[in-house]
Each structure stands twice: as C-alpha cells, then as structure tokens.
PDB file of N, CA and C in Angstrom:
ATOM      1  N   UNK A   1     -18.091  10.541   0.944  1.00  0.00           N
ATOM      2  CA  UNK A   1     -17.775  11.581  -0.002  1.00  0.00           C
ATOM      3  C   UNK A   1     -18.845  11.745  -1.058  1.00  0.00           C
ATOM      4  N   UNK A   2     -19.606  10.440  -1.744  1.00  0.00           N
ATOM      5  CA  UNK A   2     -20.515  10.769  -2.245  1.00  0.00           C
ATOM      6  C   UNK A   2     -22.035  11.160  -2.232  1.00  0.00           C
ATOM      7  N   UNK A   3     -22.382  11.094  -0.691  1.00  0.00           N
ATOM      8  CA  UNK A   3     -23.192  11.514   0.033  1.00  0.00           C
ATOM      9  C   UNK A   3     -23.479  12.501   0.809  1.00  0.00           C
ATOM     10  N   UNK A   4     -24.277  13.951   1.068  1.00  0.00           N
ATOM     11  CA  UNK A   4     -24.482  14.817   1.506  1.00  0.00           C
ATOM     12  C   UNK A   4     -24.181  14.519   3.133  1.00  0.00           C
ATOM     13  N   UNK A   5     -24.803  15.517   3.830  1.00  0.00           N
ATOM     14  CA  UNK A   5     -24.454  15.205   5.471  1.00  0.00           C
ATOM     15  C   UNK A   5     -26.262  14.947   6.038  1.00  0.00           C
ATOM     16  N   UNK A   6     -26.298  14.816   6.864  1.00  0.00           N
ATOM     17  CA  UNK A   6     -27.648  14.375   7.091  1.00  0.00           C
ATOM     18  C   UNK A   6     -28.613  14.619   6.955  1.00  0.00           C
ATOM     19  N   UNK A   7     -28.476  16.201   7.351  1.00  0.00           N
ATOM     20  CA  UNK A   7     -29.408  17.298   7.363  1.00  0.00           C
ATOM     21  C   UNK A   7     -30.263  17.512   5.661  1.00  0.00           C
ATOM     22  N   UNK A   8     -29.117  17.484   4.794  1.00  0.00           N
ATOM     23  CA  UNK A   8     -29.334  17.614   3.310  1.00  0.00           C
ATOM     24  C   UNK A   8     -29.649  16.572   2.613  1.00  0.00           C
ATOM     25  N   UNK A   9     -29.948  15.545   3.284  1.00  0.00           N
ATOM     26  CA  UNK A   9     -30.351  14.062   2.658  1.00  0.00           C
ATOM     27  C   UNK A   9     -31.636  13.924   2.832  1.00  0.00           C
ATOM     28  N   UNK A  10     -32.620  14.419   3.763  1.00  0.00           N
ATOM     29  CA  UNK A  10     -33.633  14.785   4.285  1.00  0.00           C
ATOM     30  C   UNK A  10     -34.638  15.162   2.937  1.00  0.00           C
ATOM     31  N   UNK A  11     -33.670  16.686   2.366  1.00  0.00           N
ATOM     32  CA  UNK A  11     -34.473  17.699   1.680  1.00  0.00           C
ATOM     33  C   UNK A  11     -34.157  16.628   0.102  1.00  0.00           C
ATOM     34  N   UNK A  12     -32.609  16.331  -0.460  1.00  0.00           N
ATOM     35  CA  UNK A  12     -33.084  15.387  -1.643  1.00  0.00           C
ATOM     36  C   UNK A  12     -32.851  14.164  -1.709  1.00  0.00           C
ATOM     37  N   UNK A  13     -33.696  13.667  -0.829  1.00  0.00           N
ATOM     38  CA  UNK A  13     -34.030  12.275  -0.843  1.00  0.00           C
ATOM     39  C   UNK A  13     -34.096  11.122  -2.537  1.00  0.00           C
ATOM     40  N   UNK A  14     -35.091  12.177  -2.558  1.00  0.00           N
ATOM     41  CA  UNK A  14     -35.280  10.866  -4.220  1.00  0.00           C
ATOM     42  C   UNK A  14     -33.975  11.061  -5.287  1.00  0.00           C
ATOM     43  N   UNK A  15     -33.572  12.432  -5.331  1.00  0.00           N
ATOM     44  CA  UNK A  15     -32.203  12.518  -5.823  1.00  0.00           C
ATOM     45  C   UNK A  15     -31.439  11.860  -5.019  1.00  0.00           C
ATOM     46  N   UNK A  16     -31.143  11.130  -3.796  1.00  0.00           N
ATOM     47  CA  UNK A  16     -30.048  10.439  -3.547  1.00  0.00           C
ATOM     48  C   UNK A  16     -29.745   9.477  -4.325  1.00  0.00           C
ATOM     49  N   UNK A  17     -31.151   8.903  -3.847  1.00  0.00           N
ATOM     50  CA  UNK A  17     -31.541   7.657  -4.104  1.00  0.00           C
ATOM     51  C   UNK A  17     -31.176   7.107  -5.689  1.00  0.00           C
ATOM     52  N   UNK A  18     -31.207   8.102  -6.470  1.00  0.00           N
ATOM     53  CA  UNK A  18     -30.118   7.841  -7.661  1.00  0.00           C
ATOM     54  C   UNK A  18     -28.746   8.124  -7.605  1.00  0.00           C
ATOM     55  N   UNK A  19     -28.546   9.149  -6.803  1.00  0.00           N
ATOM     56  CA  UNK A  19     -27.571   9.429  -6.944  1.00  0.00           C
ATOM     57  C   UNK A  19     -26.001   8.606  -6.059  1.00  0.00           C
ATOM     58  N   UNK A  20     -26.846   7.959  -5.132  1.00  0.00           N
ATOM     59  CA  UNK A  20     -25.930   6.807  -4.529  1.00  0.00           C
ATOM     60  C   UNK A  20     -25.997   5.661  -5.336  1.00  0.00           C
ATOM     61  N   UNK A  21     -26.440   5.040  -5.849  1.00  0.00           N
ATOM     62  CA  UNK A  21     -26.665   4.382  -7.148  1.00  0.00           C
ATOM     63  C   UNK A  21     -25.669   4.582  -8.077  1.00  0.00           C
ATOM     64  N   UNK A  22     -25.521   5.672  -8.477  1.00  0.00           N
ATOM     65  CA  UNK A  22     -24.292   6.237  -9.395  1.00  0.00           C
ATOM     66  C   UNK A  22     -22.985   6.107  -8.739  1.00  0.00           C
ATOM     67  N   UNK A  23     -23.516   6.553  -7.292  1.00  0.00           N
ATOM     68  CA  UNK A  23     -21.445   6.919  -6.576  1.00  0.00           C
ATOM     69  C   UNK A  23     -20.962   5.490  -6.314  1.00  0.00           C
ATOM     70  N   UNK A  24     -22.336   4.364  -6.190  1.00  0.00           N
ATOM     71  CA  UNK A  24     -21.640   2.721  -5.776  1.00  0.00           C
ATOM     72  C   UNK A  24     -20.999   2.679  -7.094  1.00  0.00           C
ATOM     73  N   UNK A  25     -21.794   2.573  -8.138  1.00  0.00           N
ATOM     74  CA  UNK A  25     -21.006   2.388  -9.356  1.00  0.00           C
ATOM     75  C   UNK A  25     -19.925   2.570  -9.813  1.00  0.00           C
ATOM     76  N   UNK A  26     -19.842   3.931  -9.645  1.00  0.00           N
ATOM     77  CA  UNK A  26     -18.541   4.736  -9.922  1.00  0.00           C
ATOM     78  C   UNK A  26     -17.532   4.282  -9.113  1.00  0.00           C
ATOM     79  N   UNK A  27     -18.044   3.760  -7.754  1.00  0.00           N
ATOM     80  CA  UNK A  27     -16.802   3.432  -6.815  1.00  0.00           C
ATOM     81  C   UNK A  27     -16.222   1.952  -7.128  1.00  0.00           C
ATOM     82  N   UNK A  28     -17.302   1.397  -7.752  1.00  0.00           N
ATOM     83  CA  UNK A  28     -17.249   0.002  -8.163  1.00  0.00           C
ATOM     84  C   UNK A  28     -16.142  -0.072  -9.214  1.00  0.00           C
ATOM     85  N   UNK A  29     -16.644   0.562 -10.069  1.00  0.00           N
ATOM     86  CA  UNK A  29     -15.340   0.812 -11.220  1.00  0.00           C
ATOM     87  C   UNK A  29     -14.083   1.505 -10.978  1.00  0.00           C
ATOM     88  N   UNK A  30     -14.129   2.018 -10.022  1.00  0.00           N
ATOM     89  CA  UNK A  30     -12.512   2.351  -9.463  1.00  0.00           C
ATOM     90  C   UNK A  30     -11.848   1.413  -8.960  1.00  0.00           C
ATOM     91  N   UNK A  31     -12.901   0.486  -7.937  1.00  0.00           N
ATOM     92  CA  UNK A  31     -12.164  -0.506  -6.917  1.00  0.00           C
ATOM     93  C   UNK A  31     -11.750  -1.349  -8.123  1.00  0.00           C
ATOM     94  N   UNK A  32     -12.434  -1.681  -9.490  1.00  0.00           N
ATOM     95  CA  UNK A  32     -12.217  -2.649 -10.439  1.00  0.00           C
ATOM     96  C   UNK A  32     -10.690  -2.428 -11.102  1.00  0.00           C
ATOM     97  N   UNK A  33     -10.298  -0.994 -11.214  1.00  0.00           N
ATOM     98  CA  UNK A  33      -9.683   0.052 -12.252  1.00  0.00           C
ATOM     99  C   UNK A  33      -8.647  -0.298 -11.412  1.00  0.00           C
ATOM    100  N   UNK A  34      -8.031  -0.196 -10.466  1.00  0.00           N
ATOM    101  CA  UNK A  34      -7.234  -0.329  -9.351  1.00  0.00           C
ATOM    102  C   UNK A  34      -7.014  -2.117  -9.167  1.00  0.00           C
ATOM    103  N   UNK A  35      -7.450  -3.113  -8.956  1.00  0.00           N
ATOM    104  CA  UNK A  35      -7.688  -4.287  -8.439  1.00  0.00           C
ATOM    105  C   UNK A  35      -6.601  -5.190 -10.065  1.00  0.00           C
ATOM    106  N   UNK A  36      -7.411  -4.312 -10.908  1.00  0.00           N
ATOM    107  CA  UNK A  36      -6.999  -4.660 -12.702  1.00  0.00           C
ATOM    108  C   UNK A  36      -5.424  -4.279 -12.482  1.00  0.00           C
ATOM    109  N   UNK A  37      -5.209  -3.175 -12.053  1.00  0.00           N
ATOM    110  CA  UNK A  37      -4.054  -2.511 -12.446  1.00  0.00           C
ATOM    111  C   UNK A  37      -3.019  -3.075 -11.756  1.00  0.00           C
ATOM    112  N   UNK A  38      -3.371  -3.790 -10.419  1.00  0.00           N
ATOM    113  CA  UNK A  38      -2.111  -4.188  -9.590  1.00  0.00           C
ATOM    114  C   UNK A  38      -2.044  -5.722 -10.068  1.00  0.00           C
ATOM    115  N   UNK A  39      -3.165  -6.177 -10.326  1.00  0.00           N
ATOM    116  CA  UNK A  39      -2.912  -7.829 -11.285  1.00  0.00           C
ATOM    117  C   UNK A  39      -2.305  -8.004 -12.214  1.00  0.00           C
ATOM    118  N   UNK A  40      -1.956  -6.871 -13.062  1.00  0.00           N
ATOM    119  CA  UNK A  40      -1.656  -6.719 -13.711  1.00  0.00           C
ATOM    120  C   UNK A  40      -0.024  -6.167 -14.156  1.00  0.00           C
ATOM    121  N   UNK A  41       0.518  -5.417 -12.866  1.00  0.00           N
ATOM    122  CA  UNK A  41       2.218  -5.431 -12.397  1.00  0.00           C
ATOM    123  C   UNK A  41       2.049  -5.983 -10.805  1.00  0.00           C
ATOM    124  N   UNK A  42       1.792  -6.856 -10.805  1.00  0.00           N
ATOM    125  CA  UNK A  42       2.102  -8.003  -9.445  1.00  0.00           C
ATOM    126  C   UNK A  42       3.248  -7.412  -9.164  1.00  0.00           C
ATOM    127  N   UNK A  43       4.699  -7.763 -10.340  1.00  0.00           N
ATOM    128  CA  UNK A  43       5.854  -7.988  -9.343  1.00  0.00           C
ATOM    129  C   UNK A  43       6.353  -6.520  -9.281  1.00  0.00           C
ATOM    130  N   UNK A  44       5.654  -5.528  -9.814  1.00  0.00           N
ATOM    131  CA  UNK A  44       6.319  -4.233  -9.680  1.00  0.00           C
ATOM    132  C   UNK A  44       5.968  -3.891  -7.931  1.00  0.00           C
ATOM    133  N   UNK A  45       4.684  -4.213  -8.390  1.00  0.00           N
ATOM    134  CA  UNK A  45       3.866  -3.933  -6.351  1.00  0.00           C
ATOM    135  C   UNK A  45       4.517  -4.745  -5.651  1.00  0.00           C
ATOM    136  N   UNK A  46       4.910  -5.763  -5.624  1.00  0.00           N
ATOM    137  CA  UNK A  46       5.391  -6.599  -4.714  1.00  0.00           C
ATOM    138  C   UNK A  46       6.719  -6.477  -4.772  1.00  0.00           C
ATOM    139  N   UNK A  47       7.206  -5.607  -5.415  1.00  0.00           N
ATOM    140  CA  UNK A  47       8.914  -5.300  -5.630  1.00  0.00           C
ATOM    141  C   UNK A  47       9.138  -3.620  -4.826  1.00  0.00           C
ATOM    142  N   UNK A  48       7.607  -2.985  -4.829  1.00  0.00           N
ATOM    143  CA  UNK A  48       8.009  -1.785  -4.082  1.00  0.00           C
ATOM    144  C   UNK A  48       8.302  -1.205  -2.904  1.00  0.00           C
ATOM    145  N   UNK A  49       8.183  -2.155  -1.621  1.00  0.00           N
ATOM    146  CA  UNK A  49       8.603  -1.750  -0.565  1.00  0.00           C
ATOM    147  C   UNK A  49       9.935  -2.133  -0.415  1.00  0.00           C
ATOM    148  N   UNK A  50      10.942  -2.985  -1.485  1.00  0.00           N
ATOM    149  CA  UNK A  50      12.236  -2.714  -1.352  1.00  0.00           C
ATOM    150  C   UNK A  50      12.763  -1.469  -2.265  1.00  0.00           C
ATOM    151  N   UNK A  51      12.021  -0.934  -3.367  1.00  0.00           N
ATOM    152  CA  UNK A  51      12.419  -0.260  -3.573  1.00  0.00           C
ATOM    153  C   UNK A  51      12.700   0.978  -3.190  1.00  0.00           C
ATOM    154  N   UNK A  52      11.551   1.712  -2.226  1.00  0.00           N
ATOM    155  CA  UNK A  52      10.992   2.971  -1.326  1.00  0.00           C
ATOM    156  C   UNK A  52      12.272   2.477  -0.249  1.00  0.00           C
ATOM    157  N   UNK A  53      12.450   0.912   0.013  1.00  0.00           N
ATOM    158  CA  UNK A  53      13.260   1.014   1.782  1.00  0.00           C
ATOM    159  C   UNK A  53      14.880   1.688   1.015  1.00  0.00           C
ATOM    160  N   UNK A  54      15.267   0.709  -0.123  1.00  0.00           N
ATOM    161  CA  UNK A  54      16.669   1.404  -0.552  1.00  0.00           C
ATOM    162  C   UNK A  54      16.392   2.345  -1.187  1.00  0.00           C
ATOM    163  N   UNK A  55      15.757   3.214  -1.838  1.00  0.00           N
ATOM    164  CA  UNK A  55      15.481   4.308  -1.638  1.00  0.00           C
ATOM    165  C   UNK A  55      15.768   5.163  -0.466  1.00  0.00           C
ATOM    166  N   UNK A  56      15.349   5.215   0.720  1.00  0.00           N
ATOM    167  CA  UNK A  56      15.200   5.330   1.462  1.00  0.00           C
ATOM    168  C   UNK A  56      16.827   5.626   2.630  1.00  0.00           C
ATOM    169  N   UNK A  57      17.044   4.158   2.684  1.00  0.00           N
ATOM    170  CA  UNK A  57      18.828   4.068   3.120  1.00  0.00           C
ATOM    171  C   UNK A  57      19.546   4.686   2.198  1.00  0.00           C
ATOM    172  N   UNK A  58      19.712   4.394   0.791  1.00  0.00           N
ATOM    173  CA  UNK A  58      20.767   5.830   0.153  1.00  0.00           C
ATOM    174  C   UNK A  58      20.427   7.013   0.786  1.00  0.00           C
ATOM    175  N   UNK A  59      19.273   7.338   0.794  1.00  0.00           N
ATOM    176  CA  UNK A  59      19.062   9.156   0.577  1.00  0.00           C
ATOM    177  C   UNK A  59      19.541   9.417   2.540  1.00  0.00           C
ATOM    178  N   UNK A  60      19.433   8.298   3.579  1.00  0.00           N
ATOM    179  CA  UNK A  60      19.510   9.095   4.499  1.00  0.00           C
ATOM    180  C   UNK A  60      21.742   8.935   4.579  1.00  0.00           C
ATOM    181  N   UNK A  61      21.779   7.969   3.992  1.00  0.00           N
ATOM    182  CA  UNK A  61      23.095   7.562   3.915  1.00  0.00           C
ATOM    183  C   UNK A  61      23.929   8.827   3.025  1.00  0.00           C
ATOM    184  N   UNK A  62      23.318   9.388   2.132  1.00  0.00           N
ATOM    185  CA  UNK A  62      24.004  10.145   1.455  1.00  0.00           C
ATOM    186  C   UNK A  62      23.800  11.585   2.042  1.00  0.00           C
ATOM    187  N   UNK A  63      22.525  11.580   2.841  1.00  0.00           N
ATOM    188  CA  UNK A  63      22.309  12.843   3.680  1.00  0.00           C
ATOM    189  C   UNK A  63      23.220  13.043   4.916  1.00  0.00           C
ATOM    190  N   UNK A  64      23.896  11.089   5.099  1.00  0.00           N
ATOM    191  CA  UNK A  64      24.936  11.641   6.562  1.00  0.00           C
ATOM    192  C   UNK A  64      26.154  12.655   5.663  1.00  0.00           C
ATOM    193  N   UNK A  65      26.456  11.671   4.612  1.00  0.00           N
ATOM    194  CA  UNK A  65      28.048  12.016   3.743  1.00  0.00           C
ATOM    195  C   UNK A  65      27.895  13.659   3.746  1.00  0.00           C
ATOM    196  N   UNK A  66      26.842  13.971   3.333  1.00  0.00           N
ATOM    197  CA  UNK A  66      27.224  15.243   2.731  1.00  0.00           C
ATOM    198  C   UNK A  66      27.334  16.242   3.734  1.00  0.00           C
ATOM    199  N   UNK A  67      26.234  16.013   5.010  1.00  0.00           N
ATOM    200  CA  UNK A  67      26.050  17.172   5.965  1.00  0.00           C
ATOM    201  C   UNK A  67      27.714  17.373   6.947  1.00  0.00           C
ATOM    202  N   UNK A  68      28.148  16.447   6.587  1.00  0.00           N
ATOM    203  CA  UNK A  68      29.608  16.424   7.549  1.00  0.00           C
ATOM    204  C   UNK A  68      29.552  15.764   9.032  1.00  0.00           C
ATOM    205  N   UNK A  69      29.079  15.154   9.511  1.00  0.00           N
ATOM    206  CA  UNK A  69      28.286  14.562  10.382  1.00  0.00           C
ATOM    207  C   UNK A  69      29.238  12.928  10.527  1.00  0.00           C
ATOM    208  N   UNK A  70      29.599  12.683  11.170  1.00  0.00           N
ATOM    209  CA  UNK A  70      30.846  11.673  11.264  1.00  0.00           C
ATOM    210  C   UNK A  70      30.257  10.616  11.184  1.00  0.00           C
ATOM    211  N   UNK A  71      30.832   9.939  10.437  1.00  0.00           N
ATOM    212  CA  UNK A  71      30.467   8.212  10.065  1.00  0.00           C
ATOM    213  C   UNK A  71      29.472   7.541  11.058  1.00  0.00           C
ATOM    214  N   UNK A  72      30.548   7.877  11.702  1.00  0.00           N
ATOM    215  CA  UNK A  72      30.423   6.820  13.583  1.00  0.00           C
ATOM    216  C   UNK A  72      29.051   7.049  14.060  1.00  0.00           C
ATOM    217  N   UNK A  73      28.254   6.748  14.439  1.00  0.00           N
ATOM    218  CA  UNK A  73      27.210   6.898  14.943  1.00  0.00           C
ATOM    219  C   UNK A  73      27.001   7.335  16.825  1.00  0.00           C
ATOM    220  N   UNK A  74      26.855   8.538  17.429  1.00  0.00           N
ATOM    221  CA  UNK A  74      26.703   8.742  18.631  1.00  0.00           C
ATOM    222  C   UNK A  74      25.630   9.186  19.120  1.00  0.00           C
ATOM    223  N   UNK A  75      25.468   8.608  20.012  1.00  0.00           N
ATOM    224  CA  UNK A  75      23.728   8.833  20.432  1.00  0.00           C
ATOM    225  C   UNK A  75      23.876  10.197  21.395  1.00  0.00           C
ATOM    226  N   UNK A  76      24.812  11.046  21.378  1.00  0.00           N
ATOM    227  CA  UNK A  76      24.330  12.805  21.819  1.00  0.00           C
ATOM    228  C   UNK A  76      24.054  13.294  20.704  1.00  0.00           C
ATOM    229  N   UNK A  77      23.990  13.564  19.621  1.00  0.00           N
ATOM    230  CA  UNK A  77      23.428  14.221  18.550  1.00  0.00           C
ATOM    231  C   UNK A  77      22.008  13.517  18.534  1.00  0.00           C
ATOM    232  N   UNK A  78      20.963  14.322  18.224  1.00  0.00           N
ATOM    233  CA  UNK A  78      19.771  14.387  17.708  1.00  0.00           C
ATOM    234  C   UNK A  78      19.779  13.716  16.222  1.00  0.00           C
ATOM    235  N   UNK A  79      20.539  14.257  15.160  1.00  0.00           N
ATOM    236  CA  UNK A  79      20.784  13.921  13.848  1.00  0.00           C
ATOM    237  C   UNK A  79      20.966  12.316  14.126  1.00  0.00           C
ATOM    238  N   UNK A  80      21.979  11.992  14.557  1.00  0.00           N
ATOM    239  CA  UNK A  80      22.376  10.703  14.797  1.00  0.00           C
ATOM    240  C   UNK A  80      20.987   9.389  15.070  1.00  0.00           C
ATOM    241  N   UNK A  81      20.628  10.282  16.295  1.00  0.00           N
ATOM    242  CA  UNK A  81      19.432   9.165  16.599  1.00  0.00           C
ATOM    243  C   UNK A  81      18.204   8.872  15.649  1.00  0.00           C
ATOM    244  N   UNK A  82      17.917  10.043  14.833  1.00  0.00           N
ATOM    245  CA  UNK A  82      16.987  10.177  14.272  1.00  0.00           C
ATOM    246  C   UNK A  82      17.545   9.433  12.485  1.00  0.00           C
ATOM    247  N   UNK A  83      18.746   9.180  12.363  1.00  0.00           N
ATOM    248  CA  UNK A  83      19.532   8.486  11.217  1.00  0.00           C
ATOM    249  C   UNK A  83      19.353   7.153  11.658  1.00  0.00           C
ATOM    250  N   UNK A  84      19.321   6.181  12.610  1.00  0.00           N
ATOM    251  CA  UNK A  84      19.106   5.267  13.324  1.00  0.00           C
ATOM    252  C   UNK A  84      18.143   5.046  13.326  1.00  0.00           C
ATOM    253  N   UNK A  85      16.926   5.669  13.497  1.00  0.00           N
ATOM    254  CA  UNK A  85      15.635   5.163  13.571  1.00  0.00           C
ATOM    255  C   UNK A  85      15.334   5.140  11.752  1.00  0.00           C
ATOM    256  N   UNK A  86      15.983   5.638  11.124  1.00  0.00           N
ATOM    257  CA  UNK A  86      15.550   6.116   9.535  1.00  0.00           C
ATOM    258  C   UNK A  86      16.136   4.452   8.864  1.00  0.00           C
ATOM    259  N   UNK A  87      17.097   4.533   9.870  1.00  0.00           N
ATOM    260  CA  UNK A  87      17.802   3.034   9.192  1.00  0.00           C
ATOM    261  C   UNK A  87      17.233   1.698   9.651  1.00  0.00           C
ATOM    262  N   UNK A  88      16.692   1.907  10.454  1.00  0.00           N
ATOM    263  CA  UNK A  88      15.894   0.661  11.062  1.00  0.00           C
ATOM    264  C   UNK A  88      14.374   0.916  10.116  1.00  0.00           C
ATOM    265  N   UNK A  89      13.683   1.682  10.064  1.00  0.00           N
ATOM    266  CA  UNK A  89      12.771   1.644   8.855  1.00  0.00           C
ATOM    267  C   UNK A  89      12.898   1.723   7.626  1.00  0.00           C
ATOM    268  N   UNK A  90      13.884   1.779   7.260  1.00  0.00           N
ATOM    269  CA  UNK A  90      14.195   1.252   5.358  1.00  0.00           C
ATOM    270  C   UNK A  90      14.549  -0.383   5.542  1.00  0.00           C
ATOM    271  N   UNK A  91      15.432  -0.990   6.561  1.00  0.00           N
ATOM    272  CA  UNK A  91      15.457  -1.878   7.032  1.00  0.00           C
ATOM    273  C   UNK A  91      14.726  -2.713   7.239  1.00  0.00           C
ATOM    274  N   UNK A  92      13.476  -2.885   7.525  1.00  0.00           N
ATOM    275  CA  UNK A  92      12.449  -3.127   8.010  1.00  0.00           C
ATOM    276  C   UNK A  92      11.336  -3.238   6.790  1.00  0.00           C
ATOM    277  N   UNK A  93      11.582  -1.870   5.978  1.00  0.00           N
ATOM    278  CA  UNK A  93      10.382  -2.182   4.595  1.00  0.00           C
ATOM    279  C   UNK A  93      11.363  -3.142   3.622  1.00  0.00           C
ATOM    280  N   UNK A  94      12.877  -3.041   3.709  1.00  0.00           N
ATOM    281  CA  UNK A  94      13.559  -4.546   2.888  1.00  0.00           C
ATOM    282  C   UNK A  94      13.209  -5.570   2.690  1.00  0.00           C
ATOM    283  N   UNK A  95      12.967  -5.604   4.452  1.00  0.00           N
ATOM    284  CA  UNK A  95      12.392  -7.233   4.719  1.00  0.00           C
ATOM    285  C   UNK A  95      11.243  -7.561   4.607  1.00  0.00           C
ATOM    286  N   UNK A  96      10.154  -6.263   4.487  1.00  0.00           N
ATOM    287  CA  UNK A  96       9.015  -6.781   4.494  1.00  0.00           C
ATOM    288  C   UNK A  96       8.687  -6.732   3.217  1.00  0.00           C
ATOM    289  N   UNK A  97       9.360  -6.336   1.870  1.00  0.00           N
ATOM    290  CA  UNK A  97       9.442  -6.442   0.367  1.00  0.00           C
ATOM    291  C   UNK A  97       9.964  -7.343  -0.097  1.00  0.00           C
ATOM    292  N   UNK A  98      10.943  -8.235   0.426  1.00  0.00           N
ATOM    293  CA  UNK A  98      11.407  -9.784   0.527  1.00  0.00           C
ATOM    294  C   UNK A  98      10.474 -10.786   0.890  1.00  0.00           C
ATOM    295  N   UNK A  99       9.758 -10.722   2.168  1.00  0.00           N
ATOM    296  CA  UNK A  99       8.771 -11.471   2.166  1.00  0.00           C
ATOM    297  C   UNK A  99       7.791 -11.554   1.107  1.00  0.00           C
ATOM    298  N   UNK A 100       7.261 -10.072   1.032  1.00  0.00           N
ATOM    299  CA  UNK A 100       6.015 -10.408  -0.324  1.00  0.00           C
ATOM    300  C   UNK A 100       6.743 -10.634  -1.478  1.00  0.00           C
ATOM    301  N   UNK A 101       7.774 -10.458  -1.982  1.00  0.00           N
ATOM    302  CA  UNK A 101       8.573 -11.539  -2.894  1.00  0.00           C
ATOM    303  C   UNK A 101       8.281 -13.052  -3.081  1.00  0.00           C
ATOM    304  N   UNK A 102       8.806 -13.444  -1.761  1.00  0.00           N
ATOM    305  CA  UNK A 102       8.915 -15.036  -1.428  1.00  0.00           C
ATOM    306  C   UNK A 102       7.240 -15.608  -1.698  1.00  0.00           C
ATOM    307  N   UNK A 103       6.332 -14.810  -1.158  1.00  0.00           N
ATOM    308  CA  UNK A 103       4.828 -15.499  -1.006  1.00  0.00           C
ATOM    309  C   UNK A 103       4.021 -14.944  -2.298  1.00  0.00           C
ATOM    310  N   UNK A 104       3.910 -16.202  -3.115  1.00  0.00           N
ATOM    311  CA  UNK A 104       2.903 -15.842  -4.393  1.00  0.00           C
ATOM    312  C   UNK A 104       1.643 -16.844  -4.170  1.00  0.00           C
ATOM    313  N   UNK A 105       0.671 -15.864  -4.601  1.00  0.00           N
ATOM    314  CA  UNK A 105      -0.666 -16.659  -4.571  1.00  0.00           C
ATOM    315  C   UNK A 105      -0.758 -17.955  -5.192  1.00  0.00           C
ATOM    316  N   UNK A 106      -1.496 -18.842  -4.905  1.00  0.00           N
ATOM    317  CA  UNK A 106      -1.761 -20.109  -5.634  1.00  0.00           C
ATOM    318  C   UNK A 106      -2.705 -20.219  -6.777  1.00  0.00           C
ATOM    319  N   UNK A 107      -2.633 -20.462  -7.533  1.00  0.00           N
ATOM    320  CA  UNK A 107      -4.074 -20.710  -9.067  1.00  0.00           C
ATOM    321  C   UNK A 107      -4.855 -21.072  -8.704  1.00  0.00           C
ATOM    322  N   UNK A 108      -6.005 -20.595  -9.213  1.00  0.00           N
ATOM    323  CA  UNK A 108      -7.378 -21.079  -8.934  1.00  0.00           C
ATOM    324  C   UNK A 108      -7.174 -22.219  -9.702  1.00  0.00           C
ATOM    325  N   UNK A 109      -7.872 -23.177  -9.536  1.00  0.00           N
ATOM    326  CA  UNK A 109      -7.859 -24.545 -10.360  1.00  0.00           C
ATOM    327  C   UNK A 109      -9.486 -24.678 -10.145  1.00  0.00           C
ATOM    328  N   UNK A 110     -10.073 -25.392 -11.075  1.00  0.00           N
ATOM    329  CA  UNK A 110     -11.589 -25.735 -11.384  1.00  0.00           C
ATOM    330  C   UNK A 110     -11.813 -26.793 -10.628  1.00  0.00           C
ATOM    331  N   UNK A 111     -12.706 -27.157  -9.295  1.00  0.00           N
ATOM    332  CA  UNK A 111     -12.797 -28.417  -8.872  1.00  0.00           C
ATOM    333  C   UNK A 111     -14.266 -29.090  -9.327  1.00  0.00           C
ATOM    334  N   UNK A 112     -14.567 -30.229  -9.746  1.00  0.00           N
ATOM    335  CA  UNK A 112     -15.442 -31.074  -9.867  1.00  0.00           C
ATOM    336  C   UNK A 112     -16.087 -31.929  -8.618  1.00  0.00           C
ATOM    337  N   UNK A 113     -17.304 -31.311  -8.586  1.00  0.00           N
ATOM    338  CA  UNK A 113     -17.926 -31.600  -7.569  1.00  0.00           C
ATOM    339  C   UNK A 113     -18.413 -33.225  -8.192  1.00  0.00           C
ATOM    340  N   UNK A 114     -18.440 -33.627  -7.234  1.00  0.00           N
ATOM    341  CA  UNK A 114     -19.406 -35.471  -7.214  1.00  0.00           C
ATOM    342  C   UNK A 114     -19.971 -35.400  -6.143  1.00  0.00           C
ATOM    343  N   UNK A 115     -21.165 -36.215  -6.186  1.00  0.00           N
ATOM    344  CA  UNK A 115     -22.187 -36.594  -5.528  1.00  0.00           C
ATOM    345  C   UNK A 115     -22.758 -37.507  -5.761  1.00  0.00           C
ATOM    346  N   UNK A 116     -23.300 -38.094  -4.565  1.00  0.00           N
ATOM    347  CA  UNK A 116     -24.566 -39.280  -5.147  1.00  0.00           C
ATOM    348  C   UNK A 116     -25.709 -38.870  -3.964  1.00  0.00           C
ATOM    349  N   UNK A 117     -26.758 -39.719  -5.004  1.00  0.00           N
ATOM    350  CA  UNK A 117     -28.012 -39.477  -4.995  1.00  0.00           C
ATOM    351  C   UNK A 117     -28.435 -40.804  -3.811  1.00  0.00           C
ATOM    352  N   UNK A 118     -29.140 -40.651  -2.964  1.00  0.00           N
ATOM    353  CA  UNK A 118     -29.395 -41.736  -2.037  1.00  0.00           C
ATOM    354  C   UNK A 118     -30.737 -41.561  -2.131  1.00  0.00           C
TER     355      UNK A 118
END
C-alpha cells in the first residue's frame, strides 16, 4: 500500500527510497500503537470472543422467537439448518474465549548469566 506498482518505481526511484523509509516507520508506529493498546486491555481482548459468541447465540436465539419458527429444531427448513450451524459457531467462539481466558502469559524474569573463564 505504501509503494507504487512497478512500472512507477522505475520513474521515482530516489523518491521511494525516502519514501519507503517513511511508510516502514509509519507502519512501525502503528504495529507499536496497536501491540500498546491490546497490552494494555489484555482481559477485554481475551474476554472478546465470548462476548461476539453470546452475542451471537442471543441474537440468533431471539431471531428464532420472534420470526415464529418453532422451537423444535427440523432439518426440512433451510432457516432451521442454517440456526444450527449459527449455534455451533457462537458455540465454538465460547470455547475458544474460555480457553484464552484460562492461558496467561508468563513474566519475563531477568536471568543472570555465569560463566567461567578456562
């Protein structure tokens, strides 16, 4: 994205050549801006794929209630099957928002190197 297409890299060469210089930078400080920001709400990020999955199961759960569409689940309706597959993927991001729950990184700790001299 911050680079022309081939043809036009040709004609401003020495302007790239700063000018990719600038776009690493710039990209540098985004990847930083971003990297900061999620260190910074850990448990919100690591709390959001349960939130999007129940999210997710209400809205298709409240989409059966309302459309009139019978509790029961039958696999000749289209609606049905496609409520089933909706429920197995909110299902699915639960568990996988539980896991990154359960697994927290470990601390860096400072180790002291020793050596000897022979």
């Amino acid at each position: 994205p911050c680079s022309p297409s081939p043809p036009l890299r040709k004609l401003f060469a020495s302007y790239l050549q700063r000018g990719d210089r600038a776009c690493s930078s710039a990209m540098r400080q985004r990847q930083e801006w971003v990297g900061d920001w999620v260190r910074s709400n850990d448990t919100l990020v690591r709390a959001l794929p349960i939130l999007v999955g129940g999210a997710s199961l209400l809205a298709v759960l409240l989409n059966r209630a309302v459309s009139g569409i019978a509790a029961v689940s039958d696999a000749s309706s289209s609606q049905s099957r496609a409520d089933i597959l909706t429920l197995a993927l909110s299902v699915t991001d639960i568990l996988a928002g539980l896991v990154w729950l359960s697994i927290r990184p470990k601390t860096i700790s400072p180790v002291r190197i020793m050596y000897l001299l022979v």
